[in-house]
C-alpha atoms as a PDB file:
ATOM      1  CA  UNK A   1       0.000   0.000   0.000  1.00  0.00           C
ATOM      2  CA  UNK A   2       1.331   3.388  -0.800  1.00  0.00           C
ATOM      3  CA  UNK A   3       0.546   6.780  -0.554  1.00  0.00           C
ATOM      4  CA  UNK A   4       2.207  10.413  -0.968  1.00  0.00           C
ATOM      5  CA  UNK A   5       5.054  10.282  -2.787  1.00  0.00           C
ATOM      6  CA  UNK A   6       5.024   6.373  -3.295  1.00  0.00           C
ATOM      7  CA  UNK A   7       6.664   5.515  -0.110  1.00  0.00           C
ATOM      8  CA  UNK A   8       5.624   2.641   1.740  1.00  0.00           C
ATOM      9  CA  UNK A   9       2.888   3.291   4.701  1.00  0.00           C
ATOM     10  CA  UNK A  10       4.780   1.545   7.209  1.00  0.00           C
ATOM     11  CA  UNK A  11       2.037   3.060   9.848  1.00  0.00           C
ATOM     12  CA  UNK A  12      -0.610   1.954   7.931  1.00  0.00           C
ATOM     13  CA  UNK A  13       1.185  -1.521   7.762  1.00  0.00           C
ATOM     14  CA  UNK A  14       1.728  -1.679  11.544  1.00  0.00           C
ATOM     15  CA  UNK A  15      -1.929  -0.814  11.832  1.00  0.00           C
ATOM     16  CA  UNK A  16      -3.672  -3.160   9.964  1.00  0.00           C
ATOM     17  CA  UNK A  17      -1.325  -5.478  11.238  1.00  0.00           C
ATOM     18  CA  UNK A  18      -2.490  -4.519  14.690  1.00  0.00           C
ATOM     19  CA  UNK A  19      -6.086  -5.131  14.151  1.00  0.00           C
ATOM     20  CA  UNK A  20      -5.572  -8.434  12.957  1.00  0.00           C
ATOM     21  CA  UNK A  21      -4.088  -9.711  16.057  1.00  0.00           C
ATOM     22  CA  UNK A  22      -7.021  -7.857  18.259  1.00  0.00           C
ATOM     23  CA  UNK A  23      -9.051  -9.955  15.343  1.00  0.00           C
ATOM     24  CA  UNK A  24     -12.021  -8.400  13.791  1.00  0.00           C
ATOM     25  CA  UNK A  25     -14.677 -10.404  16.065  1.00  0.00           C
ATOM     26  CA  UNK A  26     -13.304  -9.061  19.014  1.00  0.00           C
ATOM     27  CA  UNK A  27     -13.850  -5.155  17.525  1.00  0.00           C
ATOM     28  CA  UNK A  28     -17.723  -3.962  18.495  1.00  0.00           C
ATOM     29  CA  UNK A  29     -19.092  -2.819  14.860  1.00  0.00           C
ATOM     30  CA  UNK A  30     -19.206   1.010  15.662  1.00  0.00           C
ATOM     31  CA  UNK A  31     -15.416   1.049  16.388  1.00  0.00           C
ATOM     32  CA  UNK A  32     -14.396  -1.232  13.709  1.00  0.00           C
ATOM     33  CA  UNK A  33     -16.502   1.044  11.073  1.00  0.00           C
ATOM     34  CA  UNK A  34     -14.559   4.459  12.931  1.00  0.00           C
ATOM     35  CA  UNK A  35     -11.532   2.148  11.751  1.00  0.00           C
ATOM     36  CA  UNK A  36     -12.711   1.402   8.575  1.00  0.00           C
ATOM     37  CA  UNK A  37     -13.677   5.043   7.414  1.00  0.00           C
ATOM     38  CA  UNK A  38     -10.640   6.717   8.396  1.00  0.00           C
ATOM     39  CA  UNK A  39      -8.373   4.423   6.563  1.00  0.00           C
ATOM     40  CA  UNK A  40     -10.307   4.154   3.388  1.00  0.00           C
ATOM     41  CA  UNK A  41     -10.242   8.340   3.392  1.00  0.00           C
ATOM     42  CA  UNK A  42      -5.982   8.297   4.257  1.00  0.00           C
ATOM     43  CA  UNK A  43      -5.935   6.036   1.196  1.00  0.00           C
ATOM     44  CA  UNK A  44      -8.393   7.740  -0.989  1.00  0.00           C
ATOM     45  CA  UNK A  45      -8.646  11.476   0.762  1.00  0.00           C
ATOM     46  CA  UNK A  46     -12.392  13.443  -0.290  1.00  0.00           C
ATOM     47  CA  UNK A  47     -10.091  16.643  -0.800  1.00  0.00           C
ATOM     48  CA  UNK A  48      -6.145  17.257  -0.318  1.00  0.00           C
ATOM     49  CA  UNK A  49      -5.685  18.114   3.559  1.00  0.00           C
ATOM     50  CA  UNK A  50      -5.441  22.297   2.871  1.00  0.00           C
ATOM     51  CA  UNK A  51      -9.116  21.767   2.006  1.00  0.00           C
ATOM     52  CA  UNK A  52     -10.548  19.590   4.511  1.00  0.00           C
ATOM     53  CA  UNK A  53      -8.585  21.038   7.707  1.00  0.00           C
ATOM     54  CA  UNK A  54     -10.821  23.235  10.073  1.00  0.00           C
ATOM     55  CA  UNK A  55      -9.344  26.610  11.011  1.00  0.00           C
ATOM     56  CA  UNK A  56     -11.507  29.856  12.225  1.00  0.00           C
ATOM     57  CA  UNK A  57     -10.970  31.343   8.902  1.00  0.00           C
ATOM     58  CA  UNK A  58     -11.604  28.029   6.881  1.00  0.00           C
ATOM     59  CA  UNK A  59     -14.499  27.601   9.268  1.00  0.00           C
ATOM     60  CA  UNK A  60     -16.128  30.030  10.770  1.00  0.00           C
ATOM     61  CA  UNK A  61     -14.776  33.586   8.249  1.00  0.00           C
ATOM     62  CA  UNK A  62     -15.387  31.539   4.994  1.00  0.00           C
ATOM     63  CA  UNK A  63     -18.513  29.445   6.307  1.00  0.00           C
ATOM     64  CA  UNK A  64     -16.753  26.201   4.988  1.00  0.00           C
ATOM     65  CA  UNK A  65     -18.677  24.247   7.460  1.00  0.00           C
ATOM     66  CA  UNK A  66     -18.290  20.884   5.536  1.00  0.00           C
ATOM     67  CA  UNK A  67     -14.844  20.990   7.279  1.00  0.00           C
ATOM     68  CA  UNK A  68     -16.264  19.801  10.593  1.00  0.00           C
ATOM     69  CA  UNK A  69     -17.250  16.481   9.344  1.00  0.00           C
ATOM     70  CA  UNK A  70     -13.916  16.182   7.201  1.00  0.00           C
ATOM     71  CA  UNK A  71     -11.383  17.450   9.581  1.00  0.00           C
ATOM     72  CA  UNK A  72     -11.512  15.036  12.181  1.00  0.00           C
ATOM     73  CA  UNK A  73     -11.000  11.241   9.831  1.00  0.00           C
ATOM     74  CA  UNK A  74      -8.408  12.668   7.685  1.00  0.00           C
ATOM     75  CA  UNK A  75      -5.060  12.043   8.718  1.00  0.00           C
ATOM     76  CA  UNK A  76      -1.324  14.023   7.700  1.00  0.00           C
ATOM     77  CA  UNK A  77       0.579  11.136   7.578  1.00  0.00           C
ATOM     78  CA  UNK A  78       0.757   7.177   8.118  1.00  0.00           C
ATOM     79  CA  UNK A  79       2.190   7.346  11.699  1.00  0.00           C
ATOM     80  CA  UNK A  80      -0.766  10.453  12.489  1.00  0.00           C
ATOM     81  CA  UNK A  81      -3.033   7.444  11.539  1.00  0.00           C
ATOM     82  CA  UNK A  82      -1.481   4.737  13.227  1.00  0.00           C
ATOM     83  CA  UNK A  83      -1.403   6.770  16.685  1.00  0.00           C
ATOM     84  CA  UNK A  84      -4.832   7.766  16.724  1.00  0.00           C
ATOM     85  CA  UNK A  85      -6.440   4.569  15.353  1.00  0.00           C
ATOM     86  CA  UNK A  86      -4.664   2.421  17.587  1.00  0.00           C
ATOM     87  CA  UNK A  87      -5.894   5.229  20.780  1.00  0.00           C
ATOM     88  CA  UNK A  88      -9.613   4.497  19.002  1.00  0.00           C
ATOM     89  CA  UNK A  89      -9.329   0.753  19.206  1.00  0.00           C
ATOM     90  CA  UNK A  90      -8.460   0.690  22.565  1.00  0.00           C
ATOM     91  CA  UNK A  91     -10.489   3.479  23.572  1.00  0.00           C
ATOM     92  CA  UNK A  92     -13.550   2.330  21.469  1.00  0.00           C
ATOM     93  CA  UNK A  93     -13.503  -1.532  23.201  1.00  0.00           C
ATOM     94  CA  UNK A  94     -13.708   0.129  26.064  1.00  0.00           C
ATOM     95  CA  UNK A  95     -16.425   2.040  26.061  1.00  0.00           C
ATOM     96  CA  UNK A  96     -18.953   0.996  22.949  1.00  0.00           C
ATOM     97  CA  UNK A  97     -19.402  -1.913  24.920  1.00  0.00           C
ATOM     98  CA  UNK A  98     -19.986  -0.169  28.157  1.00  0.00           C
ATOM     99  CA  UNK A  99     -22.165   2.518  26.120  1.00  0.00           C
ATOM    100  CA  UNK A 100     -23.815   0.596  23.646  1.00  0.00           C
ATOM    101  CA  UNK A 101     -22.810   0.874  20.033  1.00  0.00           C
ATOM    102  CA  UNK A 102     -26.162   3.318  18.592  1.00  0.00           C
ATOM    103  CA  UNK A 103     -25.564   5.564  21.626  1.00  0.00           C
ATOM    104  CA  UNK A 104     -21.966   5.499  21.431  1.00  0.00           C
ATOM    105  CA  UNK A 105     -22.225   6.215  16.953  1.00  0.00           C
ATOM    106  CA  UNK A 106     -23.940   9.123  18.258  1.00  0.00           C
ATOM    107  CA  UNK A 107     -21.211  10.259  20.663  1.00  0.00           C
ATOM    108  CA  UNK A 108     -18.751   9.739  18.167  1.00  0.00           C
ATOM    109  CA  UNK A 109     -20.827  12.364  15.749  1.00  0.00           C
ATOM    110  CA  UNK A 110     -21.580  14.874  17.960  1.00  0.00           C
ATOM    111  CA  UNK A 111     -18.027  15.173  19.330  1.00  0.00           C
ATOM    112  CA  UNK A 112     -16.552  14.932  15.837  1.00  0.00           C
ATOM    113  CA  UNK A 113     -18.644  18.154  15.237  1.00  0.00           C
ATOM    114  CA  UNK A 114     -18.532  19.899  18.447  1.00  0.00           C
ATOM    115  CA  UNK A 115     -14.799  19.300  19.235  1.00  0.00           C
ATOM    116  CA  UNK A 116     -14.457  21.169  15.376  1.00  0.00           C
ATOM    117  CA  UNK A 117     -16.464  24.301  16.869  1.00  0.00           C
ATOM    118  CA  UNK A 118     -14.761  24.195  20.338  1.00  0.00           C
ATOM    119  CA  UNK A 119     -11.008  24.680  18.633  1.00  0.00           C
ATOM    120  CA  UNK A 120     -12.378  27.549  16.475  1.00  0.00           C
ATOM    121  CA  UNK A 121     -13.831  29.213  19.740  1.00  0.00           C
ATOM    122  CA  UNK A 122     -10.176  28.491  21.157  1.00  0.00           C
ATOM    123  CA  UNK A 123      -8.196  29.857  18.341  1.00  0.00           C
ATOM    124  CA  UNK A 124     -10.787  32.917  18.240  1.00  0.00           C
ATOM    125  CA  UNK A 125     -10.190  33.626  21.961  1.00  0.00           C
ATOM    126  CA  UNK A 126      -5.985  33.641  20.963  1.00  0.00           C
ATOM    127  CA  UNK A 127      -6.758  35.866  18.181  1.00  0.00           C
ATOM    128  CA  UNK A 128      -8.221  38.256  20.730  1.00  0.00           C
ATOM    129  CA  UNK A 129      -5.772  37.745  24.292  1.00  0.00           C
ATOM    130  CA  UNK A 130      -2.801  37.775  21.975  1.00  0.00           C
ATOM    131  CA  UNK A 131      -3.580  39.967  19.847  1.00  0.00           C
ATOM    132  CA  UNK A 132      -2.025  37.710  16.807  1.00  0.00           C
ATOM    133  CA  UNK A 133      -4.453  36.832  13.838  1.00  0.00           C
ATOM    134  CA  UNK A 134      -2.116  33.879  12.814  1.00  0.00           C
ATOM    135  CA  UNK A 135      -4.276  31.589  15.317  1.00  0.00           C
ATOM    136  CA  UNK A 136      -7.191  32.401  12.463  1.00  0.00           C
ATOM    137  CA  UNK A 137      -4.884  30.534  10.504  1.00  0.00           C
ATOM    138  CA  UNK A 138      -4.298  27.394  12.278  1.00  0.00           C
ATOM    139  CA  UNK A 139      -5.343  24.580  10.558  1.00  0.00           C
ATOM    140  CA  UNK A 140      -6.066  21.183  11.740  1.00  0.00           C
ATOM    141  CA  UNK A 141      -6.839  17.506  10.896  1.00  0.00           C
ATOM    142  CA  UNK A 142      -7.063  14.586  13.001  1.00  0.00           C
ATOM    143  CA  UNK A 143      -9.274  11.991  15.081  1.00  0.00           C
ATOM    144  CA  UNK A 144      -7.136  13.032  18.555  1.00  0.00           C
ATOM    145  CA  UNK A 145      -9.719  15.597  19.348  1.00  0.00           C
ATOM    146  CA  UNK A 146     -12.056  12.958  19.856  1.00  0.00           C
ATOM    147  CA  UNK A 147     -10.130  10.263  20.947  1.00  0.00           C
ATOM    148  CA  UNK A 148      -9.029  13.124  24.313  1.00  0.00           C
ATOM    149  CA  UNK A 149     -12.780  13.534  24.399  1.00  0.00           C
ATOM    150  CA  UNK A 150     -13.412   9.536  24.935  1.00  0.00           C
ATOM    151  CA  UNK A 151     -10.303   9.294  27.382  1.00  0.00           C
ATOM    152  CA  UNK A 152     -12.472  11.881  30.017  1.00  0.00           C
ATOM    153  CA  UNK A 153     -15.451   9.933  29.393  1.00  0.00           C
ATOM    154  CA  UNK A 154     -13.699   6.459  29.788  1.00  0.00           C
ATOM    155  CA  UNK A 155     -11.863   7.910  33.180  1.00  0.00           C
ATOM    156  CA  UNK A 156     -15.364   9.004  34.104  1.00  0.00           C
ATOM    157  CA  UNK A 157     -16.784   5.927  33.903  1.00  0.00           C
ATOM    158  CA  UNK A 158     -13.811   3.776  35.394  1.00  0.00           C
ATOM    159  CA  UNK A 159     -12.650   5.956  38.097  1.00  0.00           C
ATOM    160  CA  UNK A 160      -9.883   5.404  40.540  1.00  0.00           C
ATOM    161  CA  UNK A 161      -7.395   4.031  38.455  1.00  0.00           C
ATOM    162  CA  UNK A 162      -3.768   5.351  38.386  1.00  0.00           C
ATOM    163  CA  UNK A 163      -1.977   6.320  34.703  1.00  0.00           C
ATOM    164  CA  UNK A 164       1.447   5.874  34.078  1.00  0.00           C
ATOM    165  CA  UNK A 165       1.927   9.455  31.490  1.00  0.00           C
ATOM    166  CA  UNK A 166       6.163   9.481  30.608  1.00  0.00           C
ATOM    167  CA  UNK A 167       7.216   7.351  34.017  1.00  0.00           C
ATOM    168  CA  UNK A 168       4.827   9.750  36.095  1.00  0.00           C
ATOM    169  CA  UNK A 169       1.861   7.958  38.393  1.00  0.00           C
ATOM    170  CA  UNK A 170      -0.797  10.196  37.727  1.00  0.00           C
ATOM    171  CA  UNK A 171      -4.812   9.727  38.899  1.00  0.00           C
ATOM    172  CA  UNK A 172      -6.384   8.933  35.936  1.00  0.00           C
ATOM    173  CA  UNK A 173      -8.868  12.127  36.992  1.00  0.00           C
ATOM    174  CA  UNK A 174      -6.186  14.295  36.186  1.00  0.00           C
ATOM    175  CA  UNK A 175      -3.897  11.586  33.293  1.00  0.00           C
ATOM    176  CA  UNK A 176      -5.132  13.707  29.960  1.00  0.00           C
ATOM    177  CA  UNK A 177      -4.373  17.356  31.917  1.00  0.00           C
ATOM    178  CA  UNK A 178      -0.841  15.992  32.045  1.00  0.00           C
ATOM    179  CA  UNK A 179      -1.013  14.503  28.469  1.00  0.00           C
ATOM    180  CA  UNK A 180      -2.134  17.418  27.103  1.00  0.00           C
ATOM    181  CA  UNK A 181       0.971  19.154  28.196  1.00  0.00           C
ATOM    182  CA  UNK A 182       3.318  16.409  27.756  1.00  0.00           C
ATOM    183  CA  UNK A 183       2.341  15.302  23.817  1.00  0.00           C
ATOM    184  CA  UNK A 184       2.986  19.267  23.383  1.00  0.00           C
ATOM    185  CA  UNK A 185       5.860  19.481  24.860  1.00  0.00           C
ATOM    186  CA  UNK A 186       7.305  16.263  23.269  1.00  0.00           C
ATOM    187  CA  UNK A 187       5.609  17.476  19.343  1.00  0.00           C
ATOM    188  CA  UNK A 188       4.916  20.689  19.138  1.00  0.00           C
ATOM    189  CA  UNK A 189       3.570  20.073  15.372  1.00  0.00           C
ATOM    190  CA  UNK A 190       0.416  18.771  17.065  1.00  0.00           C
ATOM    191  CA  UNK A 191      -2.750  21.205  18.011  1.00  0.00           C
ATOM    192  CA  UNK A 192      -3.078  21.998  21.309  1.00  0.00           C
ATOM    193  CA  UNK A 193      -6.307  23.849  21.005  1.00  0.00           C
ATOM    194  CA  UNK A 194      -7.210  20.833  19.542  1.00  0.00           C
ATOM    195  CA  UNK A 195      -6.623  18.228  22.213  1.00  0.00           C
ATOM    196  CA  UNK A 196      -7.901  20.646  24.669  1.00  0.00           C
ATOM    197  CA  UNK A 197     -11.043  21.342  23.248  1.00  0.00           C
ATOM    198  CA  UNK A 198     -11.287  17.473  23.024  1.00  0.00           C
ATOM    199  CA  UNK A 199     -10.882  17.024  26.607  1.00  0.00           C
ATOM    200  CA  UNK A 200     -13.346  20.228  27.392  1.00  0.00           C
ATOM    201  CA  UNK A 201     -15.988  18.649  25.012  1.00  0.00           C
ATOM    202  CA  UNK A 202     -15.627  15.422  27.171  1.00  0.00           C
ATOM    203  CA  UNK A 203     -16.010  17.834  30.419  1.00  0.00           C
ATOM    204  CA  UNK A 204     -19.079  18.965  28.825  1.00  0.00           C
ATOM    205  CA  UNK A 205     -20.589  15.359  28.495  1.00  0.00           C
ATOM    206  CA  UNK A 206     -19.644  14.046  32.029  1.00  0.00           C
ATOM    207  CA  UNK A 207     -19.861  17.450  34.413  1.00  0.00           C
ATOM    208  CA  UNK A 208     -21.875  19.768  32.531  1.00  0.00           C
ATOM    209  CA  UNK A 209     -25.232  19.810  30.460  1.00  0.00           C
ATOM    210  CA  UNK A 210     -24.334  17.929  27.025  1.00  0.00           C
ATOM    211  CA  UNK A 211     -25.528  14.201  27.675  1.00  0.00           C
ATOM    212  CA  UNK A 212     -28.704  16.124  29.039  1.00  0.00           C
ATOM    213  CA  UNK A 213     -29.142  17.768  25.661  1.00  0.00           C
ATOM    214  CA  UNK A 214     -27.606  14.595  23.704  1.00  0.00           C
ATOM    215  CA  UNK A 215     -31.002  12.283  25.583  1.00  0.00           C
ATOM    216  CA  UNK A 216     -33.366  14.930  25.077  1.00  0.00           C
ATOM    217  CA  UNK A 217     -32.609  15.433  21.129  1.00  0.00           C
ATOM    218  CA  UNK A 218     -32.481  11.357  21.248  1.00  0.00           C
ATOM    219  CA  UNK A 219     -36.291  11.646  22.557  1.00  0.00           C
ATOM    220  CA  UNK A 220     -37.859   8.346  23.206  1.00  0.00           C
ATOM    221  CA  UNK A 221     -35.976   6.069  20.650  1.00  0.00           C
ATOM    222  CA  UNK A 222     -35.735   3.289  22.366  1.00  0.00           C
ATOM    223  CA  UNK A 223     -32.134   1.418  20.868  1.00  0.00           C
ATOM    224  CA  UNK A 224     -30.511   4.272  22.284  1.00  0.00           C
ATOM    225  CA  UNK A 225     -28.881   2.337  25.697  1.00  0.00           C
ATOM    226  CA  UNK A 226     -28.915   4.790  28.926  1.00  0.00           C
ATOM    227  CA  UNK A 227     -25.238   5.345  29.184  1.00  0.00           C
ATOM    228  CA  UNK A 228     -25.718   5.686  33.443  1.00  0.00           C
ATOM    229  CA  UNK A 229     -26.536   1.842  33.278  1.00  0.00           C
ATOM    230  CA  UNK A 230     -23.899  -0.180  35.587  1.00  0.00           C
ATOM    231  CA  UNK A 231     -22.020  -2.762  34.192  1.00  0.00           C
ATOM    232  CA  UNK A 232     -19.800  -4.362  36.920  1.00  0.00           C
ATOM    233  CA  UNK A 233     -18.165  -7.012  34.493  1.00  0.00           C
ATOM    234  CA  UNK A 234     -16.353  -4.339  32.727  1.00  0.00           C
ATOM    235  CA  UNK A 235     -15.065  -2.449  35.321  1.00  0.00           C
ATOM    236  CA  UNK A 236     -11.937  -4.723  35.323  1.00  0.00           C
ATOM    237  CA  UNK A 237     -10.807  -4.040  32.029  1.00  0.00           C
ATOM    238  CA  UNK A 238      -7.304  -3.800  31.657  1.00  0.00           C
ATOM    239  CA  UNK A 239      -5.953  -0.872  29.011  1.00  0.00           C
ATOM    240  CA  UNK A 240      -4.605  -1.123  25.632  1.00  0.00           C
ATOM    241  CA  UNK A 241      -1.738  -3.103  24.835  1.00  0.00           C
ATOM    242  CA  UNK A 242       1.519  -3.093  23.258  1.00  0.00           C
ATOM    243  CA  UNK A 243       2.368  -5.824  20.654  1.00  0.00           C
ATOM    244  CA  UNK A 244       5.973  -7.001  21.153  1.00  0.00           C
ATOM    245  CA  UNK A 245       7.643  -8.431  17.885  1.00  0.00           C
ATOM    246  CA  UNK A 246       8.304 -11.729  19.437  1.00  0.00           C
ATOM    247  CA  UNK A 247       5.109 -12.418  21.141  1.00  0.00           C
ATOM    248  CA  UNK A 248       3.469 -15.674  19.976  1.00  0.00           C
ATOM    249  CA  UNK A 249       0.404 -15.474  18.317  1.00  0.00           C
ATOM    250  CA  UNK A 250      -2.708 -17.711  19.236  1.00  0.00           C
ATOM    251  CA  UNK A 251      -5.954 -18.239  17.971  1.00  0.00           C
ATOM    252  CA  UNK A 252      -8.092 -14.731  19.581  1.00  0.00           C
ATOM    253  CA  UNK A 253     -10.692 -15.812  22.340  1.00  0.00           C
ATOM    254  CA  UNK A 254     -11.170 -12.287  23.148  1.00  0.00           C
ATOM    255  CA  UNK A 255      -9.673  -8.701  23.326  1.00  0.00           C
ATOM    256  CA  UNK A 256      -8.414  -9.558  27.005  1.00  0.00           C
ATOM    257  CA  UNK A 257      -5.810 -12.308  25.364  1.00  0.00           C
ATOM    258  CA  UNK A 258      -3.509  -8.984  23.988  1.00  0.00           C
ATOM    259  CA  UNK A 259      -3.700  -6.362  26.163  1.00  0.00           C
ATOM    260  CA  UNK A 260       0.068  -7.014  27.252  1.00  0.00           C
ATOM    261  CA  UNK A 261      -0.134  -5.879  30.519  1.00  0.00           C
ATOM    262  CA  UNK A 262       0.640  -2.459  29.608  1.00  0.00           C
ATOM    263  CA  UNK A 263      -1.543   1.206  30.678  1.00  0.00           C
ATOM    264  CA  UNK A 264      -2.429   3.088  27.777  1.00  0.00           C
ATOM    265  CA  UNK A 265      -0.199   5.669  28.645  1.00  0.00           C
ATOM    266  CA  UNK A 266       2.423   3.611  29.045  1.00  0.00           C
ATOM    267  CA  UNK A 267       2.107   2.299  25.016  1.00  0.00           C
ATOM    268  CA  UNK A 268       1.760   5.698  24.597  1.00  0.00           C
ATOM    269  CA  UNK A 269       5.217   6.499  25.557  1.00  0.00           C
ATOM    270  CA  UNK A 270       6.437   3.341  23.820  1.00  0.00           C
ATOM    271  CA  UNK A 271       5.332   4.307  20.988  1.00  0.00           C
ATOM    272  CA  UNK A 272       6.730   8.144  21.127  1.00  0.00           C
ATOM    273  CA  UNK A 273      10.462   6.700  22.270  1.00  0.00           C
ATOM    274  CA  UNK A 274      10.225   4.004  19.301  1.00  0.00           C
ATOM    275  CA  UNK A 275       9.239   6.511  16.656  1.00  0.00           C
ATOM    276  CA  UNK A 276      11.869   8.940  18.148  1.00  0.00           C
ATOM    277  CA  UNK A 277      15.164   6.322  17.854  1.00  0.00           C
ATOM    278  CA  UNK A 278      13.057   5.772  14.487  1.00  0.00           C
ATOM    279  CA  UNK A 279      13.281   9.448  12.981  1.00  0.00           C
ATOM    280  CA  UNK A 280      16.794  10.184  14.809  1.00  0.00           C
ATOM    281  CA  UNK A 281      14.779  13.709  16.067  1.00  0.00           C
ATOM    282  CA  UNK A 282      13.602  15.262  19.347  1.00  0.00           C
ATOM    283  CA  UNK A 283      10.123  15.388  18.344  1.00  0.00           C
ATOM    284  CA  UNK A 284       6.999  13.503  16.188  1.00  0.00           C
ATOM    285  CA  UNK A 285       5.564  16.134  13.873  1.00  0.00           C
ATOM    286  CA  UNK A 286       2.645  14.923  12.550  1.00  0.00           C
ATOM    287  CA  UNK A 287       1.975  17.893   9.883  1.00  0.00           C
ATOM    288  CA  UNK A 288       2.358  18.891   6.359  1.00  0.00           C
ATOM    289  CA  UNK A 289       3.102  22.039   5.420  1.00  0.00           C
ATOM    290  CA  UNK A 290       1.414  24.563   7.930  1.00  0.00           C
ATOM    291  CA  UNK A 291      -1.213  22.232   9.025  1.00  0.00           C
ATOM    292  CA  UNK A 292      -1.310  21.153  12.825  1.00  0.00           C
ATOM    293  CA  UNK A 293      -2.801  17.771  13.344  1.00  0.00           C
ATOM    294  CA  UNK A 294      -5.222  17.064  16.300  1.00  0.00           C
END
């Protein structure tokens, strides 16, 4: 498979590879098709990423407001996939099985959107404290907005857990604060308003008035699963895992069989020292040209 210049996609590769060792049975449907979609559009993009990227001037000045559905599954580069799809597997195991997969399809939408219209009110509010109109200019792509978004929710619902973020024991209450800061610090070519209007879009959901509004626009259709609901079994669940070359593969039984034994975090920072001795550089920039990526 290749892409952009006809280099191989390596990430893409790695991914796919990834997903086959989870095994496709062991993916609930609404995750697999997140999957799905934003490979098919990194290998065969609706628009080139200047016009699908959502900035306040691409967005809100020039009323391009297709941008908010396009933005967020297209993807700068192989590795920017790789990264954020293998956050969404984890991520989406966890909680469209806790959620339900109609009423988690529908939190995956209206984040998608809202996260879009949360970074342009961000970037707006620069433009105006700094005093610098190049924030109008900011452009952005990428699923991380959401995927920060579903790490508050999943903390919500699974609290009391401790994250390992870069060697640091942090409560997972506070994990993505630190993350946001840390993944800037460690690639500044990534959007910050971004992440942070994912995790304030997830603060909306679990503190403040959006699942209200999300129910009440739902009405009285009846697939969509009351997210309150306890589920004790899945309280247990052990995070996202790490695939080392040499371990054996077995026939999947379930997701459970590969999670490794390692935090989320803690692939995380596997995966940012591996791609570092990789690219011989002190940072992962996942952008082309001027374009930030969530």
């Amino acid at each position: 498979m290749q892409r952009r210049q006809g280099r191989v996609n390596a990430g893409l590769l790695l991914l796919l590879y990834q997903i086959s060792q989870v095994g496709l049975q062991n993916i609930p449907s609404v995750t697999l098709a997140v999957l799905v979609l934003n490979i098919f559009l990194f290998l065969n993009p609706v628009r080139p990423l200047h016009e699908v990227c959502i900035s306040v001037n691409e967005g809100f000045y020039k009323q391009n407001w297709q941008r908010l559905l396009l933005s967020p599954v297209h993807h700068a580069d192989d590795w920017h996939l790789y990264y954020n799809m293998i956050s969404m597997l984890w991520k989406g195991i966890m909680l469209e099985r806790k959620l339900k997969s109609v009423w988690f399809a529908y939190i995956i939408a209206v984040f998608s959107v809202l996260i879009g219209v949360v970074y342009m009110a961000l970037e707006f509010m620069l433009v105006k404290i700094l005093n610098d109109p190049s924030y109008e200019m900011n452009c952005a792509v990428g699923f991380s907005g959401v995927l920060f978004a579903l790490k508050v929710l999943n903390n919500h619902y699974n609290p009391g857990r401790v994250s390992s973020v870069l060697g640091l024991q942090i409560s997972s209450k506070y994990a993505c604060w630190v993350e946001l800061v840390a993944i800037h610090l460690i690639s500044p070519g990534t959007s910050f308003a971004g992440h942070l209007a994912g995790i304030l879009v997830g603060l909306m959901y679990t503190m403040g008035p959006l699942k209200k509004i999300m129910k009440a626009c739902a009405g009285a259709v009846t697939s969509f699963t009351d997210p309150d609901r306890p589920r004790d079994y899945y309280s247990g669940y052990s995070d996202y895992y790490y695939r080392y070359p040499e371990y054996q593969y077995t026939t999947p039984r379930n997701y459970y069989d590969y999670t490794g034994g390692l935090t989320e975090e803690e692939q995380l920072e596997r995966a940012v020292l591996n791609s570092l001795n990789e690219r011989g550089k002190a940072s992962i920039v996942f952008h082309i040209s001027n374009y930030d990526s969530y």
